[in-house]
Protein backbone atom coordinates (compact mmCIF):
# COMPACT_ATOMS: atom_id res chain seq x y z
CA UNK A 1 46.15 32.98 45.59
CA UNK A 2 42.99 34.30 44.56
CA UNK A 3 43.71 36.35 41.39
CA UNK A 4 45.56 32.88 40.42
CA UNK A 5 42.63 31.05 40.66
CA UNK A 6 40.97 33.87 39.17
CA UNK A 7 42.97 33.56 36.29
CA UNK A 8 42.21 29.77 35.81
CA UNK A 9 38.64 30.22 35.82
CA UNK A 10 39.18 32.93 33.61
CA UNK A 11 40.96 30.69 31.14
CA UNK A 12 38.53 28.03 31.63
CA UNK A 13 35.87 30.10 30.72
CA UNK A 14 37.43 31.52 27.70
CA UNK A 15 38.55 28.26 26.42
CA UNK A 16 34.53 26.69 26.84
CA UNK A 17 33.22 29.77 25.36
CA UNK A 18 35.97 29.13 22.18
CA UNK A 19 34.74 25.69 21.92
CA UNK A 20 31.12 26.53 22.22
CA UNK A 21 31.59 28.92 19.09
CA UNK A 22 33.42 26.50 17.39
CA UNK A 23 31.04 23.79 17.87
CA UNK A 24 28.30 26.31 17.11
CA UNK A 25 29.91 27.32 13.79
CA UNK A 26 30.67 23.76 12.78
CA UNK A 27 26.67 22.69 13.43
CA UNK A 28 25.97 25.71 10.69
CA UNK A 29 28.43 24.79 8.21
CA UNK A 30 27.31 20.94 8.31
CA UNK A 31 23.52 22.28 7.82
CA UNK A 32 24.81 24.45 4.97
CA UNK A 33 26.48 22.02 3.65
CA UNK A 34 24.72 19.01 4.12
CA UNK A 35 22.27 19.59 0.89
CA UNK A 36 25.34 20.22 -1.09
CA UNK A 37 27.25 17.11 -0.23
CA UNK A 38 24.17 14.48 -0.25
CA UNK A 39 22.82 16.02 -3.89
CA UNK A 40 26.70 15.33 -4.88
CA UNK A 41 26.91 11.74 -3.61
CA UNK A 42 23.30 10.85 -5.12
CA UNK A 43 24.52 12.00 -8.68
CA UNK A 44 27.95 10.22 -8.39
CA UNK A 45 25.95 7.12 -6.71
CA UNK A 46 23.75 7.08 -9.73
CA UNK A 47 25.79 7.34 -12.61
CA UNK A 48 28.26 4.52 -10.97
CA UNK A 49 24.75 2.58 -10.87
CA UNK A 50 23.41 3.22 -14.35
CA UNK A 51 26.99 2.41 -15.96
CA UNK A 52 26.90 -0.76 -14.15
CA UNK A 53 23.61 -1.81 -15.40
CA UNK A 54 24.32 -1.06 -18.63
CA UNK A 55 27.42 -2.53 -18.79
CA UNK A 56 25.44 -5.52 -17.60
CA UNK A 57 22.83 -5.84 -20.51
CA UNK A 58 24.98 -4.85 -23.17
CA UNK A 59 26.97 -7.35 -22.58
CA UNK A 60 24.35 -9.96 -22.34
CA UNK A 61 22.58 -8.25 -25.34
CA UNK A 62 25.72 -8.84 -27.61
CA UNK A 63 25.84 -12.28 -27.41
CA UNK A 64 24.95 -12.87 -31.20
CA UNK A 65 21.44 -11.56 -30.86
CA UNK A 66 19.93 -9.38 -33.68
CA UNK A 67 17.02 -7.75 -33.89
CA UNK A 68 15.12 -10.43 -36.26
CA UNK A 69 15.57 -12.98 -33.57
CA UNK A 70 13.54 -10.64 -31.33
CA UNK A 71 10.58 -10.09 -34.10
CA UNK A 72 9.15 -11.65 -37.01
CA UNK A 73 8.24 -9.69 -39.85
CA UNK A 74 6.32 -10.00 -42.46
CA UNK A 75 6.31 -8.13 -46.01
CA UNK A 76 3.63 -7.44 -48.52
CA UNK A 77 4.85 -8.11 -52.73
CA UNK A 78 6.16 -4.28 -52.40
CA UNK A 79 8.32 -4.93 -49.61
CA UNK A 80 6.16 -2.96 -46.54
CA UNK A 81 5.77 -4.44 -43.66
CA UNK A 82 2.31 -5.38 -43.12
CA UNK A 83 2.90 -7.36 -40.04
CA UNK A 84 5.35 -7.60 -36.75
CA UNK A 85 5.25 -9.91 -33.91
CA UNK A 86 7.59 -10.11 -31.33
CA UNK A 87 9.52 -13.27 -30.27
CA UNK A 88 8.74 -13.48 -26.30
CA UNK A 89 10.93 -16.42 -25.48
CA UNK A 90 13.98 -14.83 -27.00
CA UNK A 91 12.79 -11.49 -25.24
CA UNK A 92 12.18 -12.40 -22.17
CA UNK A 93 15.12 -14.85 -21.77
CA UNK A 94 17.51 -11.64 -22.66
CA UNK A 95 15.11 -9.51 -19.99
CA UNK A 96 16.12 -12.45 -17.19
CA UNK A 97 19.49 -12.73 -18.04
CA UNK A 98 20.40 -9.31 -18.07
CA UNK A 99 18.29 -8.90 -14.43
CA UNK A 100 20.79 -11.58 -13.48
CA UNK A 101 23.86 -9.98 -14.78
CA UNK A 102 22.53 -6.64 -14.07
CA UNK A 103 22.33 -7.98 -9.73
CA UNK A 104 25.71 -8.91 -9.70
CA UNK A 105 27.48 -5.73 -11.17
CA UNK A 106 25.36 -3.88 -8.52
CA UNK A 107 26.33 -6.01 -5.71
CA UNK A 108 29.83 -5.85 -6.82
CA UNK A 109 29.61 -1.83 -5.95
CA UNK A 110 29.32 -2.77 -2.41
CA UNK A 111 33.42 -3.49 -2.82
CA UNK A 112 33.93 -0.14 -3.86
CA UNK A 113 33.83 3.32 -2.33
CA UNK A 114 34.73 6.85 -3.39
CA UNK A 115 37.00 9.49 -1.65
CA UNK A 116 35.72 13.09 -3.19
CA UNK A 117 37.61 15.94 -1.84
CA UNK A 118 35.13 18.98 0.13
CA UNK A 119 36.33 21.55 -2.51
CA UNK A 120 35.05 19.64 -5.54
CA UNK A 121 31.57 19.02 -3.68
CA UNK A 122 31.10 22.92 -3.41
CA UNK A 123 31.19 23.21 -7.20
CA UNK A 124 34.39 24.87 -6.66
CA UNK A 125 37.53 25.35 -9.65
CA UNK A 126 40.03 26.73 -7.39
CA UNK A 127 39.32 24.62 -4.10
CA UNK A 128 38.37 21.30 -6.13
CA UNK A 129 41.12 19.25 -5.24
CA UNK A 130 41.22 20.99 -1.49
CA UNK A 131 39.54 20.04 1.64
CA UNK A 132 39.54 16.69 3.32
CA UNK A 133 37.94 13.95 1.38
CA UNK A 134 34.65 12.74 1.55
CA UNK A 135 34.13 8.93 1.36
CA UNK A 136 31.16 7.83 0.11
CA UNK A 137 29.98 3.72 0.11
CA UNK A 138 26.97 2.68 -2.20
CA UNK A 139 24.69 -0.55 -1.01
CA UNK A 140 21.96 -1.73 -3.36
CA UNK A 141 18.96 -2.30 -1.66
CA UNK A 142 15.04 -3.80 -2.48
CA UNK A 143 14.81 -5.29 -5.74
CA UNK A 144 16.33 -4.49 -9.34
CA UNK A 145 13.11 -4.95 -11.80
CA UNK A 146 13.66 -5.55 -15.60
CA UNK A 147 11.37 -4.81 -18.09
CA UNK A 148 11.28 -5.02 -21.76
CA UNK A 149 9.71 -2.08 -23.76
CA UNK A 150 9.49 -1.12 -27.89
CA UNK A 151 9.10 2.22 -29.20
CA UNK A 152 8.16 3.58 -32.77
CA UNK A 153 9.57 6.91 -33.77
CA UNK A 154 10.02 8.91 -37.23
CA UNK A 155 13.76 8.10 -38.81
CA UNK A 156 13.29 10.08 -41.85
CA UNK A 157 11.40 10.49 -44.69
CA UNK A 158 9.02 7.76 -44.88
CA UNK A 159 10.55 5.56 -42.30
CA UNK A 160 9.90 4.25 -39.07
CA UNK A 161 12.71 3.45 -36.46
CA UNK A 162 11.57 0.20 -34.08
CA UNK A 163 13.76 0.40 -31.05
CA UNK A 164 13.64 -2.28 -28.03
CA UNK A 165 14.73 -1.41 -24.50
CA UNK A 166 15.23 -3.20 -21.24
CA UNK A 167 13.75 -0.87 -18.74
CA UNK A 168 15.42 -0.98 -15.56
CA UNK A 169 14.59 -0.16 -11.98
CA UNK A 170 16.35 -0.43 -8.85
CA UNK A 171 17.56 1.87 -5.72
CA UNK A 172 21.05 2.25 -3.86
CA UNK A 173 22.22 3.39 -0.26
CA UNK A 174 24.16 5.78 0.19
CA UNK A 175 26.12 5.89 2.94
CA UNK A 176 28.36 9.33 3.61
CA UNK A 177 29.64 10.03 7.01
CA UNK A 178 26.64 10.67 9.93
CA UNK A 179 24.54 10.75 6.25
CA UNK A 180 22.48 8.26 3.99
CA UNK A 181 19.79 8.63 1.87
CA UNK A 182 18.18 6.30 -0.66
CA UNK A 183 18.02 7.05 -4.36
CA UNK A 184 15.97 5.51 -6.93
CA UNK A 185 17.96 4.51 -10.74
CA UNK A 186 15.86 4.00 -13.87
CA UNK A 187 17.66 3.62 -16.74
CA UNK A 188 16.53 2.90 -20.15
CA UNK A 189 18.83 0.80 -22.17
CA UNK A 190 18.44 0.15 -25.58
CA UNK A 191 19.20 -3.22 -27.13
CA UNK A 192 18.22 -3.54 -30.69
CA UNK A 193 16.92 -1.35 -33.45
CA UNK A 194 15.47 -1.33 -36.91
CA UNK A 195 14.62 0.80 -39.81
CA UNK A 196 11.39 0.03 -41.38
CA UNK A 197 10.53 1.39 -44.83
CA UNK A 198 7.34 3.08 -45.03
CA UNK A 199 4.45 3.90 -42.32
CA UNK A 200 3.97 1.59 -39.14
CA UNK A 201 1.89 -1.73 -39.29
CA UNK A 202 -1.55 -1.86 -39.35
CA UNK A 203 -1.25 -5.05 -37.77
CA UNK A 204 1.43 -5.38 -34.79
CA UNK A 205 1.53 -6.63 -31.59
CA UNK A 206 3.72 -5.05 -29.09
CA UNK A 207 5.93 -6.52 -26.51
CA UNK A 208 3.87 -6.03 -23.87
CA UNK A 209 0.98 -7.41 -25.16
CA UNK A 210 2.68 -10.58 -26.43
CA UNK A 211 3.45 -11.71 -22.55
CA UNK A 212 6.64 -10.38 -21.85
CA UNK A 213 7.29 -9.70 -18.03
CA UNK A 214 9.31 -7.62 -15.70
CA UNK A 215 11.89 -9.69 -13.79
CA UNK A 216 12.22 -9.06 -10.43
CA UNK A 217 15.84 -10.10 -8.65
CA UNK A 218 16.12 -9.23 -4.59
CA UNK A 219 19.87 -7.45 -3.92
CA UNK A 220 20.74 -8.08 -0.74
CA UNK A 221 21.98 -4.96 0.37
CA UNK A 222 23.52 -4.44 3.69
């Protein structure tokens, strides 16, 4: 009678001391891991953000807008530009629009979610389509800020490239299982250009200093 009960308590003990490990080793491995499997999610989380917010202001930026609807110029008798001001209604009705447009495809990734499997978080060929999958859910939080930018830059000899941007700002949630973290996107997206013969200007005034704003639209997140 004794050596059975013994042999239960025995058991008992060997069985807690198995689970104990195996608790103990699953603690390390989630430590280990848990670096590997958030720096994942953030990059996947971001570029599903960015190509939604550029898929957002191109296609408010193509609606039959060139680039001499965003500035005037003006040309001397040998065809240099001598002066270049920019057109702040058009600009900043394209920077509000696109902030609009731009909200909505980010709170339409709150209806999506991603299953990754393990193996393909650890970077590895062999194991990447191995492992139970990892589901990850992205919420867009704060604010999503639009700003309109220009930039001058050599396109050759003796021209100037004019480019015009929407600058854009914004963070997600992400949401793994017993994880989250919160990850900022900035994203530059270009929406016109221009060549312009010869040197830049003497006499320009840039976007910023014409009046244009940032637009600031709330998400609503969770």
């Amino acid at each position: 009678m004794f050596r059975r009960r013994r042999r239960i308590s025995s058991v008992k003990i060997l069985a807690l001391a198995f689970f104990m490990i195996l608790a103990f080793l699953f603690c390390i491995v989630e430590v280990s891991l848990k670096p590997t499997i958030l720096a994942y999610a953030e990059t996947q989380a971001k570029w599903a953000a960015t190509e939604a917010i550029h898929k957002a202001v191109l296609e408010e930026a193509g609606k039959n807008i060139e680039y001499q609807d965003m500035f005037h110029i003006e040309k001397d008798l040998q065809n240099r530009v001598v002066f270049m001001q920019p057109n702040v209604f058009i600009i900043n009705k394209i920077a509000s629009e696109s902030a609009l447009k731009i909200q909505k495809k980010l709170e339409e990734l709150k209806k999506e979610s991603f299953d990754i499997p393990l193996g393909q978080m650890l970077g590895s060929k062999l194991l990447a389509h191995c492992g139970p999958s990892v589901n990850i859910i992205l919420l867009p939080i704060g604010t999503v800020k639009v700003s309109p930018i220009d930039k001058f830059e050599e396109a050759g000899i003796n021209q100037t490239r004019h480019s015009i941007y929407l600058q854009v700002n914004s963070k997600v949630k992400i949401i793994i299982p017993f994880l989250s973290t919160v990850s900022d996107v900035n994203t530059r997206v270009p929406i016109a250009e221009a060549v312009i013969l010869g040197e830049v200007p003497k006499t320009y005034l840039s976007i910023k200093s014409e009046g244009t704003q940032g637009f600031y639209f709330p998400l609503k997140g969770e």
